[in-house]
PDB file of N, CA and C in Angstrom:
ATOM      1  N   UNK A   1      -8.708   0.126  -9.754  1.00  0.00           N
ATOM      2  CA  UNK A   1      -8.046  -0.894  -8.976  1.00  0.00           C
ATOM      3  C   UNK A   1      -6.729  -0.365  -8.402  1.00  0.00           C
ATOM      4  N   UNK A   2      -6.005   0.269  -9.361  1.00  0.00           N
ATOM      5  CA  UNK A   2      -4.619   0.928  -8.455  1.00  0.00           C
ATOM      6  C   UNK A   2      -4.973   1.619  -7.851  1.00  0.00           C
ATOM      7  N   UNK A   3      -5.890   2.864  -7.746  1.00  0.00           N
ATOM      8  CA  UNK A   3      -6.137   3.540  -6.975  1.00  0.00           C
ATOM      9  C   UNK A   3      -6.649   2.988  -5.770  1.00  0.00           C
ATOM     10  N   UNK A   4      -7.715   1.850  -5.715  1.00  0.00           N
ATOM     11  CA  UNK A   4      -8.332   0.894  -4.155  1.00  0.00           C
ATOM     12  C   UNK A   4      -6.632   0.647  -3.417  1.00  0.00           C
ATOM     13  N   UNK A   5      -5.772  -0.114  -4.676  1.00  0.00           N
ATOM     14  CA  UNK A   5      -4.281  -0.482  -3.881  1.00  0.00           C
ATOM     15  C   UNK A   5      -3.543   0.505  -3.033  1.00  0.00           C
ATOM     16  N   UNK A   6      -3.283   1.607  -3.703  1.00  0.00           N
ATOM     17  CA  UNK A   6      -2.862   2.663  -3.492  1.00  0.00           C
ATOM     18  C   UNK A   6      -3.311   3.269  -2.147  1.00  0.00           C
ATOM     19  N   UNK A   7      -4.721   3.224  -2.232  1.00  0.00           N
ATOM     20  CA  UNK A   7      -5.084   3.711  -0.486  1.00  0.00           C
ATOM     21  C   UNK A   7      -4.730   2.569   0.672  1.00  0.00           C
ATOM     22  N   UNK A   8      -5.253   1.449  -0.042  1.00  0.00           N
ATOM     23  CA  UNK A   8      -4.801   0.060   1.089  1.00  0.00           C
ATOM     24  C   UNK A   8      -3.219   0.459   1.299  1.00  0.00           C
ATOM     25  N   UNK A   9      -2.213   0.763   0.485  1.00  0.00           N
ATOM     26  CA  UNK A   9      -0.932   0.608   1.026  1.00  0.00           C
ATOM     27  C   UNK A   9      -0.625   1.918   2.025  1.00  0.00           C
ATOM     28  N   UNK A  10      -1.255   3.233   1.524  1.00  0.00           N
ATOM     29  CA  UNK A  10      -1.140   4.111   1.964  1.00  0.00           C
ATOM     30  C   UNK A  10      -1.808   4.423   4.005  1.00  0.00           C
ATOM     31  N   UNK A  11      -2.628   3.474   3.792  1.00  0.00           N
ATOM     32  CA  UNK A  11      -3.302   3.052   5.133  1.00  0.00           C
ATOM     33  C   UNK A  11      -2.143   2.212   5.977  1.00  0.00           C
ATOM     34  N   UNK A  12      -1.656   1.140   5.446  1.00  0.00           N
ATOM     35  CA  UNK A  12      -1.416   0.306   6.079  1.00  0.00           C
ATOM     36  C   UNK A  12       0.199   0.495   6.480  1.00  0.00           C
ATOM     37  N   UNK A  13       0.993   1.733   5.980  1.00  0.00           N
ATOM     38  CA  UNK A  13       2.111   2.221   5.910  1.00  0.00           C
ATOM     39  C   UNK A  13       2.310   2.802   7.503  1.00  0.00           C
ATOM     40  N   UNK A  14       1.491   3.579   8.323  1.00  0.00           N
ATOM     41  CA  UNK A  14       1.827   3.933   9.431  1.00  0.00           C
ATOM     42  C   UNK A  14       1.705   2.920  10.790  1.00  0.00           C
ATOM     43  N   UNK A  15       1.652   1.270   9.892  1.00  0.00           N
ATOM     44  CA  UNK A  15       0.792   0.175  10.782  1.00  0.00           C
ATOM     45  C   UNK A  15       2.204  -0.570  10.640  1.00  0.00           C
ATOM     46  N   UNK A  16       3.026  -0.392   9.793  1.00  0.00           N
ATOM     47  CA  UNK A  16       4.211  -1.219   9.627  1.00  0.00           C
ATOM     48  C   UNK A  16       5.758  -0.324   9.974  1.00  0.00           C
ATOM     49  N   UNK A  17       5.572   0.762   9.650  1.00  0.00           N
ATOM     50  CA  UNK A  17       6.498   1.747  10.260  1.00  0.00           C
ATOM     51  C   UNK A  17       6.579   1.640  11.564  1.00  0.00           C
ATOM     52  N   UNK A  18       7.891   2.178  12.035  1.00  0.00           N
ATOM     53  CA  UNK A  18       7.706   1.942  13.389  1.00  0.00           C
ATOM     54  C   UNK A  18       7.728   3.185  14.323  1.00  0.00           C
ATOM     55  N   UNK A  19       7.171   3.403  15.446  1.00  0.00           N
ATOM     56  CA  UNK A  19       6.870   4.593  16.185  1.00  0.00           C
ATOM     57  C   UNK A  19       7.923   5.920  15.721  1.00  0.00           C
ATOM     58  N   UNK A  20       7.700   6.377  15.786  1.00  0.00           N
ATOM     59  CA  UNK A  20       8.361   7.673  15.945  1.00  0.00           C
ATOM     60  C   UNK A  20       8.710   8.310  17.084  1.00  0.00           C
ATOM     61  N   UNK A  21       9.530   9.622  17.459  1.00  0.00           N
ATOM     62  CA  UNK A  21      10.065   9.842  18.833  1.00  0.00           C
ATOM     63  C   UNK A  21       8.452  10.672  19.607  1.00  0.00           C
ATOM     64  N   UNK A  22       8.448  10.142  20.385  1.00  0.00           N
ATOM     65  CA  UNK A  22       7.210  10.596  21.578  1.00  0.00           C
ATOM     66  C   UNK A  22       6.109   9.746  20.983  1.00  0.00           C
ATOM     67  N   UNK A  23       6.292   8.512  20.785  1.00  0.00           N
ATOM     68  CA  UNK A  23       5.714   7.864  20.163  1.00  0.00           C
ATOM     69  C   UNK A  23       4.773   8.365  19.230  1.00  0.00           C
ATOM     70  N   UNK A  24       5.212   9.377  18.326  1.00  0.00           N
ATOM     71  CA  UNK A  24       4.067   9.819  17.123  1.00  0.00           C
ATOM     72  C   UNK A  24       4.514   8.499  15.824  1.00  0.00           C
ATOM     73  N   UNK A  25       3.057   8.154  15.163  1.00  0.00           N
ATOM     74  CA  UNK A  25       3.174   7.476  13.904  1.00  0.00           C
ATOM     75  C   UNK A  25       3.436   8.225  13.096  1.00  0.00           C
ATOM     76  N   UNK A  26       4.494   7.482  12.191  1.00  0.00           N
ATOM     77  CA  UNK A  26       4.526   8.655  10.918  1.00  0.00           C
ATOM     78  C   UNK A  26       3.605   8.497  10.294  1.00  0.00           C
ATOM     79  N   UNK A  27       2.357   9.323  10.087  1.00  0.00           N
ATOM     80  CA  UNK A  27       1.419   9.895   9.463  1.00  0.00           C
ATOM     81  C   UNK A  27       2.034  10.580   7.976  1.00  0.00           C
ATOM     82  N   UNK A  28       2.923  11.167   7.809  1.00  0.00           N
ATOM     83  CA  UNK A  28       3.569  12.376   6.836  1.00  0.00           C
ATOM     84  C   UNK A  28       4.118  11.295   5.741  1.00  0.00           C
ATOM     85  N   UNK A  29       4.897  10.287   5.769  1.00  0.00           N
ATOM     86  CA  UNK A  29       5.619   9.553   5.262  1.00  0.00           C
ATOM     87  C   UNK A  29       4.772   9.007   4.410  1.00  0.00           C
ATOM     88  N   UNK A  30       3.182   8.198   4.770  1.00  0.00           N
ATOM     89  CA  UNK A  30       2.162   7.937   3.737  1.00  0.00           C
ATOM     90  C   UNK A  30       1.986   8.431   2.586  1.00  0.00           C
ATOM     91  N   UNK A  31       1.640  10.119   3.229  1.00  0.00           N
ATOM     92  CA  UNK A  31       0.685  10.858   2.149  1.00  0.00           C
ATOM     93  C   UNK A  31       1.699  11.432   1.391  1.00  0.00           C
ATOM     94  N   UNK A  32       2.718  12.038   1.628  1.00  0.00           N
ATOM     95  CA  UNK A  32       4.027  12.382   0.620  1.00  0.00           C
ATOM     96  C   UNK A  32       4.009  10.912  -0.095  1.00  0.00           C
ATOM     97  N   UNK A  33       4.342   9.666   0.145  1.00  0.00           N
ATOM     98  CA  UNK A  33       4.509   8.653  -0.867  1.00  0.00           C
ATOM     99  C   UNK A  33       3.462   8.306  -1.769  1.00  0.00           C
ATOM    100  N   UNK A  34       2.340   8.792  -1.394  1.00  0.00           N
ATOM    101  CA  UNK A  34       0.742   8.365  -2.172  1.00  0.00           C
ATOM    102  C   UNK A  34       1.096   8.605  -3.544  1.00  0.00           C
ATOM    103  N   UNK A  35       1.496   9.959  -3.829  1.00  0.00           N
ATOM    104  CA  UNK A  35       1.147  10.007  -5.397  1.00  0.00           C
ATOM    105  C   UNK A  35       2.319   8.910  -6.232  1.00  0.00           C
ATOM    106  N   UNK A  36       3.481   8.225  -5.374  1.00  0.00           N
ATOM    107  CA  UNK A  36       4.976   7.575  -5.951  1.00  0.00           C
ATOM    108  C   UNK A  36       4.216   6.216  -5.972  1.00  0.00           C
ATOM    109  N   UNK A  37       3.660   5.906  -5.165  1.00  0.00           N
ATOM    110  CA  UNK A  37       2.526   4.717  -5.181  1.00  0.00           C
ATOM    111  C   UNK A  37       1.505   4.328  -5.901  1.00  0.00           C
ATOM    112  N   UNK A  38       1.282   5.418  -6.138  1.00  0.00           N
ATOM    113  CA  UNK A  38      -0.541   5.404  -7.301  1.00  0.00           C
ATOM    114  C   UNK A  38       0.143   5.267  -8.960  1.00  0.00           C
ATOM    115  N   UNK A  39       1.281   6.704  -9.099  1.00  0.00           N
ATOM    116  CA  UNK A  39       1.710   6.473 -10.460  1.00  0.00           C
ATOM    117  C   UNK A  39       2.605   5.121 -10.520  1.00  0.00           C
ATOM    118  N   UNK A  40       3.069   4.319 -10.072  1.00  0.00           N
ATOM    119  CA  UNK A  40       3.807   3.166 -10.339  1.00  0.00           C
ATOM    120  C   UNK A  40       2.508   2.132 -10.178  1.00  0.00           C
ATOM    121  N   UNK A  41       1.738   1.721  -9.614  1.00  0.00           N
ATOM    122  CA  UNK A  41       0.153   1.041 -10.000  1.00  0.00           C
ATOM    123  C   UNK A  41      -0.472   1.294 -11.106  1.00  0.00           C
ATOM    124  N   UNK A  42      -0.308   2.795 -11.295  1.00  0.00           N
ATOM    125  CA  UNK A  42      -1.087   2.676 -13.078  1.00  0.00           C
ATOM    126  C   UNK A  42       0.241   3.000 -14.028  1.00  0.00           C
ATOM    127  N   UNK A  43       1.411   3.328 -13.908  1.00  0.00           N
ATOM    128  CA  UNK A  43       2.253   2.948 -15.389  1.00  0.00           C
ATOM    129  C   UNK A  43       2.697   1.712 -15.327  1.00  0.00           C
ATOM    130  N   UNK A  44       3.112   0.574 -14.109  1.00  0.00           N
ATOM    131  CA  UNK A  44       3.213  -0.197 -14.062  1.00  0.00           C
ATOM    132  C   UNK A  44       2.187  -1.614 -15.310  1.00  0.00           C
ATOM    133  N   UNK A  45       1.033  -1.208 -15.271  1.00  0.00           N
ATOM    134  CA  UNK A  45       0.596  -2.784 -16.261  1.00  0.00           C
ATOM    135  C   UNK A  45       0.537  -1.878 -17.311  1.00  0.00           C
ATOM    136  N   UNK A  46       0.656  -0.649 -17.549  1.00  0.00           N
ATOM    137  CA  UNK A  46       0.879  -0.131 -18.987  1.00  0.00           C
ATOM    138  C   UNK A  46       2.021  -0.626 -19.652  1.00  0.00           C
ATOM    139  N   UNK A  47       3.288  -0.657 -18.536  1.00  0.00           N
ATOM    140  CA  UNK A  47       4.281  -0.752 -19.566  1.00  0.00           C
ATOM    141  C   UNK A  47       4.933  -2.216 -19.717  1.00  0.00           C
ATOM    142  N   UNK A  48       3.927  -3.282 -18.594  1.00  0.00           N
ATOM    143  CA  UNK A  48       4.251  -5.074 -18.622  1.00  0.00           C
ATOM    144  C   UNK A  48       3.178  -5.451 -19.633  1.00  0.00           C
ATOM    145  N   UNK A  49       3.677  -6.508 -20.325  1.00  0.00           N
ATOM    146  CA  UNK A  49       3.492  -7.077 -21.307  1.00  0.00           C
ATOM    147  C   UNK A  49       2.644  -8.809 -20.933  1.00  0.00           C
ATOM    148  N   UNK A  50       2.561  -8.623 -19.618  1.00  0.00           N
ATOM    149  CA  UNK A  50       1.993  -9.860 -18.914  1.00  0.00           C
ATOM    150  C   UNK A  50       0.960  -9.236 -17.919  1.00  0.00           C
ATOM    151  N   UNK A  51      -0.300  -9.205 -18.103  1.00  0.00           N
ATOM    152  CA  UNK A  51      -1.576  -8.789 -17.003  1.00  0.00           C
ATOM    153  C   UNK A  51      -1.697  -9.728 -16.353  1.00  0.00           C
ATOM    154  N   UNK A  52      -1.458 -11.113 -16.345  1.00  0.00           N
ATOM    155  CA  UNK A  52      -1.702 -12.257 -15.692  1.00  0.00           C
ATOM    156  C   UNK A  52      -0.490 -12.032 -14.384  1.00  0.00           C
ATOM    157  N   UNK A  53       0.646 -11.318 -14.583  1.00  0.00           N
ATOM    158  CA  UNK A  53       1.566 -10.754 -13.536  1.00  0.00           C
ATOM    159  C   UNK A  53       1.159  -9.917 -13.070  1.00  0.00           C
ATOM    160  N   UNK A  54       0.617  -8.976 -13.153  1.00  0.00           N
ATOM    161  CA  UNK A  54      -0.032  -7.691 -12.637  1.00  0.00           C
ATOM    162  C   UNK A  54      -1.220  -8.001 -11.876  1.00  0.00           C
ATOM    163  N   UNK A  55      -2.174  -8.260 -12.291  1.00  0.00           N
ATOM    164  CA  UNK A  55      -2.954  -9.011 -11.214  1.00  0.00           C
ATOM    165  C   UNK A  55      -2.769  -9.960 -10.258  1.00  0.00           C
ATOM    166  N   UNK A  56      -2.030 -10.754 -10.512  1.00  0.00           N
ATOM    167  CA  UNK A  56      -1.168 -11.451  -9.181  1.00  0.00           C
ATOM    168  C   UNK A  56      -0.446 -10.195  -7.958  1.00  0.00           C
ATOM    169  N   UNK A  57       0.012  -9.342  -8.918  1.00  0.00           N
ATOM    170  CA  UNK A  57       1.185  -8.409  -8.461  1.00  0.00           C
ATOM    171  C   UNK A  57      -0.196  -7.714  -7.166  1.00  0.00           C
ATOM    172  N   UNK A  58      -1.440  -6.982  -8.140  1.00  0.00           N
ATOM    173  CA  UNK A  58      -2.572  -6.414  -7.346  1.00  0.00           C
ATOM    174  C   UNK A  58      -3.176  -7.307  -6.150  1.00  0.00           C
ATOM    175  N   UNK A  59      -3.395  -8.761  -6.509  1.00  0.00           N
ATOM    176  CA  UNK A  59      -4.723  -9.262  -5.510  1.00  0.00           C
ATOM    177  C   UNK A  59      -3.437  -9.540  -4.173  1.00  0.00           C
ATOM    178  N   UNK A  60      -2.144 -10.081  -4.505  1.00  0.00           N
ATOM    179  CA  UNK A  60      -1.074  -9.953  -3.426  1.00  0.00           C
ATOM    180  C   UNK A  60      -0.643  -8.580  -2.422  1.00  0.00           C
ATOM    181  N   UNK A  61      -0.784  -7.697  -3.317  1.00  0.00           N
ATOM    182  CA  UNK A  61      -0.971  -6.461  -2.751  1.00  0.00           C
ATOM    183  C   UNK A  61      -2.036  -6.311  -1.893  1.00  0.00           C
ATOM    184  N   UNK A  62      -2.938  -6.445  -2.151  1.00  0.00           N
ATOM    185  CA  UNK A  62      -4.828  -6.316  -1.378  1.00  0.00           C
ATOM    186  C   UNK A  62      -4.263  -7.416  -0.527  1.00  0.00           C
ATOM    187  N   UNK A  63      -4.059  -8.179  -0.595  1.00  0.00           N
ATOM    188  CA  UNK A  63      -3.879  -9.446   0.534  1.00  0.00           C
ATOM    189  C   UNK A  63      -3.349  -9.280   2.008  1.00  0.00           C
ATOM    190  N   UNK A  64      -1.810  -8.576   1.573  1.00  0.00           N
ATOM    191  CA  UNK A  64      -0.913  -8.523   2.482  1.00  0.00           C
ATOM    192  C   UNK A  64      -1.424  -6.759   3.217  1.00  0.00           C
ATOM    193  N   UNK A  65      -1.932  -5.779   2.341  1.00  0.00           N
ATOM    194  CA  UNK A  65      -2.527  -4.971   3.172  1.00  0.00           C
ATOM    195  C   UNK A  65      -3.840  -4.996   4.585  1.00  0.00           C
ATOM    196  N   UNK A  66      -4.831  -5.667   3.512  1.00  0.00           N
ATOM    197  CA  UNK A  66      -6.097  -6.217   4.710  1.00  0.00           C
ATOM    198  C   UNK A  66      -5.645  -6.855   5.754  1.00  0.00           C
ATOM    199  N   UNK A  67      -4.578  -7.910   5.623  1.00  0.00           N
ATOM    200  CA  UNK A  67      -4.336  -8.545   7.052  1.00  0.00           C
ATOM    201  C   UNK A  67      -3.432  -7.855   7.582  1.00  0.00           C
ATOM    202  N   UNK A  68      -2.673  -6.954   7.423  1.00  0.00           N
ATOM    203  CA  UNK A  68      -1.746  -6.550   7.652  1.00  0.00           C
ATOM    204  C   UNK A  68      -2.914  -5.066   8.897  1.00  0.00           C
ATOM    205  N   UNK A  69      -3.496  -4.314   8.083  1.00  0.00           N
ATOM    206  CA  UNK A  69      -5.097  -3.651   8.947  1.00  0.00           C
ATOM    207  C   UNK A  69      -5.840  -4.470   9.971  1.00  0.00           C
ATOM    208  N   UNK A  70      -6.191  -5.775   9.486  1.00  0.00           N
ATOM    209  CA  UNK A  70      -7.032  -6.703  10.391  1.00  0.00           C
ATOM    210  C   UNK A  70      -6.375  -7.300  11.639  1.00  0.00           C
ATOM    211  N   UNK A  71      -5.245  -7.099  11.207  1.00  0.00           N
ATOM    212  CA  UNK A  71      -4.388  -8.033  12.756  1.00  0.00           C
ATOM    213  C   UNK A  71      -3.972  -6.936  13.383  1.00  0.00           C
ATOM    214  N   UNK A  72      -4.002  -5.634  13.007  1.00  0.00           N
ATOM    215  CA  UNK A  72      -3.573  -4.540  14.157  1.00  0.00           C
ATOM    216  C   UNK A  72      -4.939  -4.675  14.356  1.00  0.00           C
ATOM    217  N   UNK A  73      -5.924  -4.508  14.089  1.00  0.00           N
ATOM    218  CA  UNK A  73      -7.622  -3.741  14.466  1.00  0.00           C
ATOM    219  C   UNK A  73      -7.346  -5.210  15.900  1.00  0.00           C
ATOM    220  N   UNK A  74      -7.243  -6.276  15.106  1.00  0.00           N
ATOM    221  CA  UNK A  74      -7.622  -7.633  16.399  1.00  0.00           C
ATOM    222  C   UNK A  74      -6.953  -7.517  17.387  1.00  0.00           C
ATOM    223  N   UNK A  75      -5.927  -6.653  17.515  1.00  0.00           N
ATOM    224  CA  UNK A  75      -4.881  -6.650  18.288  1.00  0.00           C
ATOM    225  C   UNK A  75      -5.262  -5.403  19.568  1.00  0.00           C
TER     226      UNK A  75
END
């Protein structure tokens, strides 16, 4: 499951950033943050004491990524 999050955020990072000069997306900024992203998804419910927060914390995560993908794709 962190790892599905982890790519959704990692996707959806050059969709919320904003252009770069000659209009390049930062592409680079994702994949350098991937692994700071993935290990805080899995030490994260290791070290909370509430999973009922963590899964809120995950399906909110999945939420705000998909639409966040779906309304650029509609766009």
């Amino acid at each position: 499951m962190a790892f599905l999050l982890a790519i959704l955020v990692m996707a959806t990072l050059p969709l919320i950033l904003p252009s770069g000069r000659g209009d390049i997306d930062h592409l680079v900024l994702p994949v350098i943050f991937f692994p700071l992203i993935w290990s805080t998804l899995v030490v994260l419910p290791v070290t909370s004491v509430s999973p009922g927060r963590i899964a809120r914390l995950y399906v909110f995560g999945m939420g705000f990524c998909i639409s966040v993908i779906a309304l650029t794709i509609a766009l």
